[in-house]
Protein backbone atom coordinates (compact mmCIF):
# COMPACT_ATOMS: atom_id res chain seq x y z
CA UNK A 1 75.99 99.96 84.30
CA UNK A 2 79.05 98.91 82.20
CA UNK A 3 82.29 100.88 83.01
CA UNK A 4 85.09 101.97 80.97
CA UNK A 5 87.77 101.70 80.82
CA UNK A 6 95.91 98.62 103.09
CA UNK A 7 104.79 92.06 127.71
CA UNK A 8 104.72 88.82 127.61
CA UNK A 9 101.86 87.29 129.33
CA UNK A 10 102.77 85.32 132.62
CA UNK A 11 102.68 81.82 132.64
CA UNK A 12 99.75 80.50 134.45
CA UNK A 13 97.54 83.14 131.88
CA UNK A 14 99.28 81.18 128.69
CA UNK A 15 98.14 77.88 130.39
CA UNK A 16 94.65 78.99 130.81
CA UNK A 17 93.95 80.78 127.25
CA UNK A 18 94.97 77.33 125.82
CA UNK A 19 92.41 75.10 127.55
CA UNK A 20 89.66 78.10 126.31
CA UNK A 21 87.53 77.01 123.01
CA UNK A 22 88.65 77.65 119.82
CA UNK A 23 86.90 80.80 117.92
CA UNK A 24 85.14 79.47 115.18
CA UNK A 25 86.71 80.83 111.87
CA UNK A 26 84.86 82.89 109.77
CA UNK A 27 83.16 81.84 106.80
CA UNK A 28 84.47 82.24 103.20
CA UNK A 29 82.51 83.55 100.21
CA UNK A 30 82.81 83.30 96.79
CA UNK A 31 81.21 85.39 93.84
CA UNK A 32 78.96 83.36 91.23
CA UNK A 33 77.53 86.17 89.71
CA UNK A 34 74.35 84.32 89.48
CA UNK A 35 71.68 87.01 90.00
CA UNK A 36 71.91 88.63 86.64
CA UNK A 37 68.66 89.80 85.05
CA UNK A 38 67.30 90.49 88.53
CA UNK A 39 66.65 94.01 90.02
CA UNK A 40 69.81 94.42 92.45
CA UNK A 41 72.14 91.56 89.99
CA UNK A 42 75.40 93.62 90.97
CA UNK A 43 74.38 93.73 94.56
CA UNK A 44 76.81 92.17 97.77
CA UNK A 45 73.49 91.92 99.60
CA UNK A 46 72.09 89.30 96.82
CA UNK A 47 72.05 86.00 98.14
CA UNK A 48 72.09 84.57 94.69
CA UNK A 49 75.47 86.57 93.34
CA UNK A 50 77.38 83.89 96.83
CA UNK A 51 75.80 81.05 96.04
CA UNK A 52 72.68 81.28 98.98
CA UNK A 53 74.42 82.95 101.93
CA UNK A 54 75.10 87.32 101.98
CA UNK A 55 78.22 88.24 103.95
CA UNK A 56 77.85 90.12 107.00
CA UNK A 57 80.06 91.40 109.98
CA UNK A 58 83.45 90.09 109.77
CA UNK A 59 84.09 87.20 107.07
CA UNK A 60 87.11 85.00 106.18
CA UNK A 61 87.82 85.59 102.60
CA UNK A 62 85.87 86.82 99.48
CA UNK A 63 86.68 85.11 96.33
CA UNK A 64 85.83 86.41 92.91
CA UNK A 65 87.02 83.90 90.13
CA UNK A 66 86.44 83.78 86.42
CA UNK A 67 83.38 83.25 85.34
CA UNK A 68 81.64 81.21 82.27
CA UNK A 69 80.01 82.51 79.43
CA UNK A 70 78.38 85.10 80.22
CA UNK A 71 78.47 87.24 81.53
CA UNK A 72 81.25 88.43 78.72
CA UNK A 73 79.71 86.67 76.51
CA UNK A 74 76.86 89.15 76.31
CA UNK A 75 79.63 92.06 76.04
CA UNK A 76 81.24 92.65 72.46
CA UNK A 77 83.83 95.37 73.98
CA UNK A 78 87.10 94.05 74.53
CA UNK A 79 87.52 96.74 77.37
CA UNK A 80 84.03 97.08 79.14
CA UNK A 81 84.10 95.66 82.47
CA UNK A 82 81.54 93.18 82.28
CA UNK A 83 81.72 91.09 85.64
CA UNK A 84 79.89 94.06 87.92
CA UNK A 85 80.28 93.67 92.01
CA UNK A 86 78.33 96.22 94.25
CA UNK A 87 79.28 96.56 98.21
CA UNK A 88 75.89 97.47 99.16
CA UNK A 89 76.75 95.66 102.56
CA UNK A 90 77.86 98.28 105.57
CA UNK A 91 80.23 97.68 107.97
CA UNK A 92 82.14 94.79 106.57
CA UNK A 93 85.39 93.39 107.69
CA UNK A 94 87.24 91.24 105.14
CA UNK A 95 90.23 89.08 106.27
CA UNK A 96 91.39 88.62 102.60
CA UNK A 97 90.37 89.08 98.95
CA UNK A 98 91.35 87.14 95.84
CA UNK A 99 90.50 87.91 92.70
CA UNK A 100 91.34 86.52 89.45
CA UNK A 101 93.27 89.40 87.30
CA UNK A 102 92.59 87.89 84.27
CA UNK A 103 88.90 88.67 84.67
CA UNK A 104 87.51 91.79 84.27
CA UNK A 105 85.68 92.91 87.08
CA UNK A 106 84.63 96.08 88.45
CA UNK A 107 84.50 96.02 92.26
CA UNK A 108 82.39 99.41 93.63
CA UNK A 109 80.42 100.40 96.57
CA UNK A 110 81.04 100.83 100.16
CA UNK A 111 84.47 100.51 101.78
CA UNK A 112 85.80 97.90 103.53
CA UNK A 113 87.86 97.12 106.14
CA UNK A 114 90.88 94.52 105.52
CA UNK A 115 92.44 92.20 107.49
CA UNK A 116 95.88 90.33 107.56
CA UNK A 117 95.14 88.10 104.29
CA UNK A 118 95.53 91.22 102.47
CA UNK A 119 94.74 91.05 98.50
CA UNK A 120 95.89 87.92 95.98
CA UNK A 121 95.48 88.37 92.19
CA UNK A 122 96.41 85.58 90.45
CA UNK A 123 95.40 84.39 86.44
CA UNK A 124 93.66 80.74 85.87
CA UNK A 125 93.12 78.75 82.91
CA UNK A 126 89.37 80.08 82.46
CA UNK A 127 90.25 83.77 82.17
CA UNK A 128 87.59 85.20 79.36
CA UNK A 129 91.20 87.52 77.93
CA UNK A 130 89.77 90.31 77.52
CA UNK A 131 91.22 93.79 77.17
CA UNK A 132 90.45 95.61 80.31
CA UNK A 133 91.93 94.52 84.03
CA UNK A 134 90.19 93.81 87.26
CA UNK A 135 89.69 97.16 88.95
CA UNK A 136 88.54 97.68 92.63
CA UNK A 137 86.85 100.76 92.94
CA UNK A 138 85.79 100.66 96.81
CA UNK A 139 87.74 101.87 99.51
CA UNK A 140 89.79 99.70 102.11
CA UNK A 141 90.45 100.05 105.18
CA UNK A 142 93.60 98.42 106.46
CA UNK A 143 93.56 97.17 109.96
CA UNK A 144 96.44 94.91 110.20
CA UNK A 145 100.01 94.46 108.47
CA UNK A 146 99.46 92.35 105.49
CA UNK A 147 100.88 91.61 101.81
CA UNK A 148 99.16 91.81 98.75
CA UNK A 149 100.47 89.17 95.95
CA UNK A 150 100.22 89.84 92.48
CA UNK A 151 100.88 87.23 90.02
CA UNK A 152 100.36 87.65 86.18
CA UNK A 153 101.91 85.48 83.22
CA UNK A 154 100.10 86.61 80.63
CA UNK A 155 100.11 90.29 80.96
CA UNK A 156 97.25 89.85 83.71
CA UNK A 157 97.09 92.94 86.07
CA UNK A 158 95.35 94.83 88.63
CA UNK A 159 93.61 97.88 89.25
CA UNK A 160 93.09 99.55 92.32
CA UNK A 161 91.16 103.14 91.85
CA UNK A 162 90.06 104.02 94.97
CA UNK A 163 91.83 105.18 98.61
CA UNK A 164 93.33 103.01 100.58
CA UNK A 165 94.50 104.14 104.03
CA UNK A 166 95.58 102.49 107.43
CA UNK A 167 98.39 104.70 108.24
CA UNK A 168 99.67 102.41 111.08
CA UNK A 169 99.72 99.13 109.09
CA UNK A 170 102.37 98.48 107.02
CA UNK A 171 101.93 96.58 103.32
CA UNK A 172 103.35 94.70 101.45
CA UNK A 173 103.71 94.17 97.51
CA UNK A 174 105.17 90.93 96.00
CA UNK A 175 104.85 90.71 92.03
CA UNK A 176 105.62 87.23 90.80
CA UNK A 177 105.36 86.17 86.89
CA UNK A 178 105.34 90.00 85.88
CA UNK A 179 102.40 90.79 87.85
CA UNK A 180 101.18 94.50 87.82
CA UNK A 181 99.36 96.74 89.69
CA UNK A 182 98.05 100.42 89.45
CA UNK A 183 97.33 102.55 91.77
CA UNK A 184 95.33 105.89 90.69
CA UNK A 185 93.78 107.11 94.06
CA UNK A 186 95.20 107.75 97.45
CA UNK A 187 97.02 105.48 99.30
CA UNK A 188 98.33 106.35 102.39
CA UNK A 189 99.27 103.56 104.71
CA UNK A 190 102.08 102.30 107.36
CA UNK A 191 105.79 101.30 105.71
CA UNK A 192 105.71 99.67 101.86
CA UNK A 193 108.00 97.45 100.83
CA UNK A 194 107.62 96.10 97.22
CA UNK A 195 109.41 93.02 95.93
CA UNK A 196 109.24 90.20 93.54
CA UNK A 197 109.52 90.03 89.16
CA UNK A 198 106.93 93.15 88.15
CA UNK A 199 105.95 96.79 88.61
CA UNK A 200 103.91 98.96 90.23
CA UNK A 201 102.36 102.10 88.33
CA UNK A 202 101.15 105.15 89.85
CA UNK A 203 98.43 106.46 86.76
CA UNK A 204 95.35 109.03 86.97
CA UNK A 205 93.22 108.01 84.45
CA UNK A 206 92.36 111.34 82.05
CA UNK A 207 90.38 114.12 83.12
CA UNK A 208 91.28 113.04 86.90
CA UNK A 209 91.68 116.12 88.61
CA UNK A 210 93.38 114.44 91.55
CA UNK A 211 97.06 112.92 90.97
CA UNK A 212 97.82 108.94 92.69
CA UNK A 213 99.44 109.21 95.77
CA UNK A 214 101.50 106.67 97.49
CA UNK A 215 102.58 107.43 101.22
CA UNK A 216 102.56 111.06 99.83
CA UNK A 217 100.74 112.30 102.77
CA UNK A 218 101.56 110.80 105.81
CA UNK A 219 105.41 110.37 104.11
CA UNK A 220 106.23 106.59 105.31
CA UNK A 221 108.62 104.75 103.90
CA UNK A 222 108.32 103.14 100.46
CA UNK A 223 110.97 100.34 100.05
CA UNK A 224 111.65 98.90 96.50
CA UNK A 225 113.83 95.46 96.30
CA UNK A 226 113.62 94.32 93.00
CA UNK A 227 110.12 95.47 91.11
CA UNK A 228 109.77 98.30 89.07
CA UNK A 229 107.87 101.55 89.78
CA UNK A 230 106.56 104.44 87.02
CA UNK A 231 105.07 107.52 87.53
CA UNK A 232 102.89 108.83 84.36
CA UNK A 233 100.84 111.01 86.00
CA UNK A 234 101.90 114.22 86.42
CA UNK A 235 101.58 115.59 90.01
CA UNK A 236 102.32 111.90 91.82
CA UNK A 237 103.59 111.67 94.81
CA UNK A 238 105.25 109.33 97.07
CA UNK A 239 106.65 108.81 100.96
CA UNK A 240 110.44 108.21 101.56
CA UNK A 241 111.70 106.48 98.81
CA UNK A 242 114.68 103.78 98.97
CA UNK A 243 115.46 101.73 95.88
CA UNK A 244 118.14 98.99 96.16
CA UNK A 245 116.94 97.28 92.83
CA UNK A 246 114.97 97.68 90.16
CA UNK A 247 113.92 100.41 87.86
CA UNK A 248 112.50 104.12 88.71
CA UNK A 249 110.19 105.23 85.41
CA UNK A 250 109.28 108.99 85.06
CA UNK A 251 106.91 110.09 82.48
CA UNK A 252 107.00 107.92 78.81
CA UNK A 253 108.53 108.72 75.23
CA UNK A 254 105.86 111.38 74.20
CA UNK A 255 103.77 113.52 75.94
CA UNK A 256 102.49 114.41 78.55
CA UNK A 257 104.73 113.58 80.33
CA UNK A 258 105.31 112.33 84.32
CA UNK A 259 106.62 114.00 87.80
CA UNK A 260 107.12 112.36 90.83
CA UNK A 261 107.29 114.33 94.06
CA UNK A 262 109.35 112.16 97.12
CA UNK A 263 107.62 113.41 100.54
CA UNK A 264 110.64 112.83 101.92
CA UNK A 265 114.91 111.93 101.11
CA UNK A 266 115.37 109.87 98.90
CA UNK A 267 117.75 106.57 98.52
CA UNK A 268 118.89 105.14 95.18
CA UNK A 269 120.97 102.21 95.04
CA UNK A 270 123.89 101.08 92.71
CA UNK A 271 121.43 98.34 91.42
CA UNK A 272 119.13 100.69 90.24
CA UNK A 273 118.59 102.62 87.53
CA UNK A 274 116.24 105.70 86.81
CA UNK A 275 114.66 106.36 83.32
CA UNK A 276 113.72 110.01 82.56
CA UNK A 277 112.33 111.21 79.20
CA UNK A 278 113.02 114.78 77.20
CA UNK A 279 110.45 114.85 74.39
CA UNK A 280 109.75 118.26 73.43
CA UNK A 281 111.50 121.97 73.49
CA UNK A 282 109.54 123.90 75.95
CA UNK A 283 110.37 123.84 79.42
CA UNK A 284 106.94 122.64 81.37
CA UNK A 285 107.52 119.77 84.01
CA UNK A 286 105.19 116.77 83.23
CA UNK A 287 104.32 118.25 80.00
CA UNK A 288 107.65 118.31 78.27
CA UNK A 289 109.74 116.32 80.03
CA UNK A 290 109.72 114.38 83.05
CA UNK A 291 111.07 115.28 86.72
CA UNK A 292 111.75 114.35 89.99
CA UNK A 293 111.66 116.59 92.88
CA UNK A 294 112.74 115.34 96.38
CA UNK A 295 111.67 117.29 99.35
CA UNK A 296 114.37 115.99 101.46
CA UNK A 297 117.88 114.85 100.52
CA UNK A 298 118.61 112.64 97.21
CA UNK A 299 121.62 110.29 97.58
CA UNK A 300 122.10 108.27 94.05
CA UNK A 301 124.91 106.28 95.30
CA UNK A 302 125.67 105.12 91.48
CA UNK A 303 122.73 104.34 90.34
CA UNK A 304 122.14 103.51 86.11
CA UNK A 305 120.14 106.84 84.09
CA UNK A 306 118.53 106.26 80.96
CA UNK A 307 117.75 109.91 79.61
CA UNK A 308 115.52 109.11 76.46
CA UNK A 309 114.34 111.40 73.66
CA UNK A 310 111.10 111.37 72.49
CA UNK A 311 108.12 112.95 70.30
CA UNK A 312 105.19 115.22 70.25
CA UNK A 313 103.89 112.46 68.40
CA UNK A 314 103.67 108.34 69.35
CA UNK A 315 105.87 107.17 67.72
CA UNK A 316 108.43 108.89 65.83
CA UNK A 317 111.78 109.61 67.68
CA UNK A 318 114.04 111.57 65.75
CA UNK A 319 114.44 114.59 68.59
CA UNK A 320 114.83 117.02 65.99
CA UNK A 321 112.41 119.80 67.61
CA UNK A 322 115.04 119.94 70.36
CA UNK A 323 116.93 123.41 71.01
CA UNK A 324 120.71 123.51 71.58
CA UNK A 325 121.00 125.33 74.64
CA UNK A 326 117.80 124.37 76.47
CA UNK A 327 118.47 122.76 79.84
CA UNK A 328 116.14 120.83 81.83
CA UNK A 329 116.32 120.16 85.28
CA UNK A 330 115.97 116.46 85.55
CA UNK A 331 116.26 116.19 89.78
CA UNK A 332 115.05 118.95 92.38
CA UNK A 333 116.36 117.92 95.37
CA UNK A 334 115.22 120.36 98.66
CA UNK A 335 117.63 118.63 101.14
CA UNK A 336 120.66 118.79 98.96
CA UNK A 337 122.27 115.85 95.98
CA UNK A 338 124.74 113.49 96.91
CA UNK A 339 126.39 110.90 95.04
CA UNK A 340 126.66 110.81 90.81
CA UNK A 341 124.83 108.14 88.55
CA UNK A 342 127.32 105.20 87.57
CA UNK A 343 129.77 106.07 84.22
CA UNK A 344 128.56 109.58 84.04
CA UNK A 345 131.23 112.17 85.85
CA UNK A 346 130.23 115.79 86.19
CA UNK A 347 129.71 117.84 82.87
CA UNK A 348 129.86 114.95 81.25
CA UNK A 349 127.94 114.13 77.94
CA UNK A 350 125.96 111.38 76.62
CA UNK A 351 123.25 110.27 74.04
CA UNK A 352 119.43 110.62 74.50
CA UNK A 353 118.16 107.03 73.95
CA UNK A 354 115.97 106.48 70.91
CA UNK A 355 117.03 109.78 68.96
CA UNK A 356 117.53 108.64 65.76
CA UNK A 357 119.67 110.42 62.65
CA UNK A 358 122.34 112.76 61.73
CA UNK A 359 121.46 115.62 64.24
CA UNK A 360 120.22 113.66 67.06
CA UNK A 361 121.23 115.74 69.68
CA UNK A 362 123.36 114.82 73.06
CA UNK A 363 122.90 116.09 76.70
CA UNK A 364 125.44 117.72 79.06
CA UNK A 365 124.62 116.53 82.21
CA UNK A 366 126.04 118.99 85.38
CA UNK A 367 125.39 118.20 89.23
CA UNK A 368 124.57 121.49 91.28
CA UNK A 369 123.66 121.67 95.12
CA UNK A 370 120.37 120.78 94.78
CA UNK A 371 119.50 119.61 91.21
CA UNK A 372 120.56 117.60 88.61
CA UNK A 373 120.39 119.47 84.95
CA UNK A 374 120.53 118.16 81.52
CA UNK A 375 121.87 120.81 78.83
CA UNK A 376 121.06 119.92 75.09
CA UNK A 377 124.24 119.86 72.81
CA UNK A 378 124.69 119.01 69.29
């Protein structure tokens, strides 16, 4: 069906281990695809979609690559999923996964549990371009520390829409090339640390009546050095948050908007910056402007704010609907606010970004005990 769209040992014991045999490593598979018109064509347990040979038990890595024509070929939507994967398989341990993100696959079934190789996405030079991103919509297991590289280059991304969880195993997320990655489940999992040129998103998709969660649960640490995260969905959540580098994105330029709620204090560096959006005069959170609210202490230690204007409408930016008077409160911060952002003193005013004309309005922006609030001025 098309789809839309984690003491040392004593001597004489070292000596012995290495005179015992060598385990056999386990066997790789990779996705052809190749039982399509038959009754189960989707289906892990297929041995035509591998080439001959089903995957059982534990297994070294599953590949799924770009395909030829077709099966897109047979697909006229731009963004169907047309390269359909089943887990029908139970019980199956994965070292790794790669997958190519220029290819749009639809990965579904039963969960799996995943090893140290964690997940690469990566483009090629056969990817069919079309509109819609991998997306992996079966649940993992984590049962070691691992990293999961993402790689794009021409906007090639990756989707994963299903839980993830393996509280004691930490992850990691390296973006090279201006990789991306989505997250629009639950993910709860040991320490995250995400690096490298691109961006991680956490996005519902509409009508999901649960919001993404990363570390938002169990509360660990989530460690940004470089990459960018967003928040669009209103309700997301997140562990401990520190951010050295990189950019912290709230909500969009037009409704409805994004909150983010940190399970936890949270850490933003002088390298950072945080964009927040004001696009319309009521006062609802996530609808009308976008928020974050820290359970435990926020510390901004200087960090860069972009406060940006915005529409009811895509596209047009003049602010105008915006009531002198109305404040917003931009940062709820439970444990208390320390620090100020960089350039921007206490009462002090500044421009929305992308308010356009004569009476685009300015902010006042005032630093209580626990909030941040922006005041609009004329």
């Amino acid at each position: 069906m098309n789809r839309r769209v984690s003491p040392l040992a004593i001597l004489a014991a070292a000596l012995a281990l290495t005179f015992l045999p060598a385990p056999a490593s386990a066997a790789d598979f990779t996705w052809t695809g190749t039982a399509d018109g038959n009754p189960e064509a989707d289906n892990w347990s297929n041995p035509a979609n591998w080439g001959g040979t089903v995957p059982a038990g534990s297994v070294g890595r599953l590949i799924f690559p770009a395909l030829p024509e077709p099966p897109c070929g047979k697909q006229p939507d731009e963004f169907v999923a047309c390269y359909l994967s089943r887990n029908d398989i139970s019980g199956l341990a994965v070292n790794a996964i790669s997958i190519d993100d220029g290819a749009p696959y639809l990965l579904s079934g039963n969960a799996i549990r995943l090893g140290e190789g964690g997940v690469t996405a990566s483009p090629s030079a056969r990817d069919p371009r079309r509109g819609v991103p991998p997306q992996l919509e079966l649940p993992m297991v984590l049962t070691a520390p691992q990293t999961w590289s993402i790689a794009g280059g021409q906007g090639q991304q990756l989707g994963v829409d299903a839980s993830v969880s393996g509280e004691s195993e930490s992850l990691g997320i390296h973006f090279r090339d201006s990789g991306f990655l989505n997250l629009s489940s639950d993910v709860e999992v040991g320490r995250v640390t995400i690096t490298g040129a691109g961006g991680l998103s956490l996005a519902a998709p509409p009508g999901s009546k649960r919001p993404p969660s990363l570390n938002g649960a169990d509360r660990r640490l989530v460690d940004v050095k470089g990459a960018n995260l967003a928040a669009f969905s209103p309700g997301s959540t997140i562990g401990s948050l520190t951010m050295s580098r990189g950019h912290l994105q709230i909500g969009q330029s037009y409704p409805p908007n994004g909150t983010l709620t940190v399970a936890g204090p949270l850490n933003v560096g002088s390298r950072a910056s945080l964009f927040l959006y004001i696009d319309d005069s009521g006062t609802i959170p996530g609808t009308d402007f976008s928020q974050l609210r820290v359970a435990g202490k926020a510390s901004l230690h200087g960090a860069h704010l972009r406060l940006a204007g915005g529409s009811s409408h895509p596209g047009g930016r003049s602010c105008a609907g915006l009531r002198t008077g109305t404040t917003y409160p931009l940062i709820k911060a439970g444990g208390g606010l320390s620090g100020r952002f960089h350039g921007i003193p206490d009462g002090a005013t500044i421009p929305l970004a992308y308010c356009s004309g004569s009476a685009a309005p300015s902010v006042r922006v005032d630093y209580r005990r626990h909030a941040v609030v922006a005041t609009v001025r004329r």
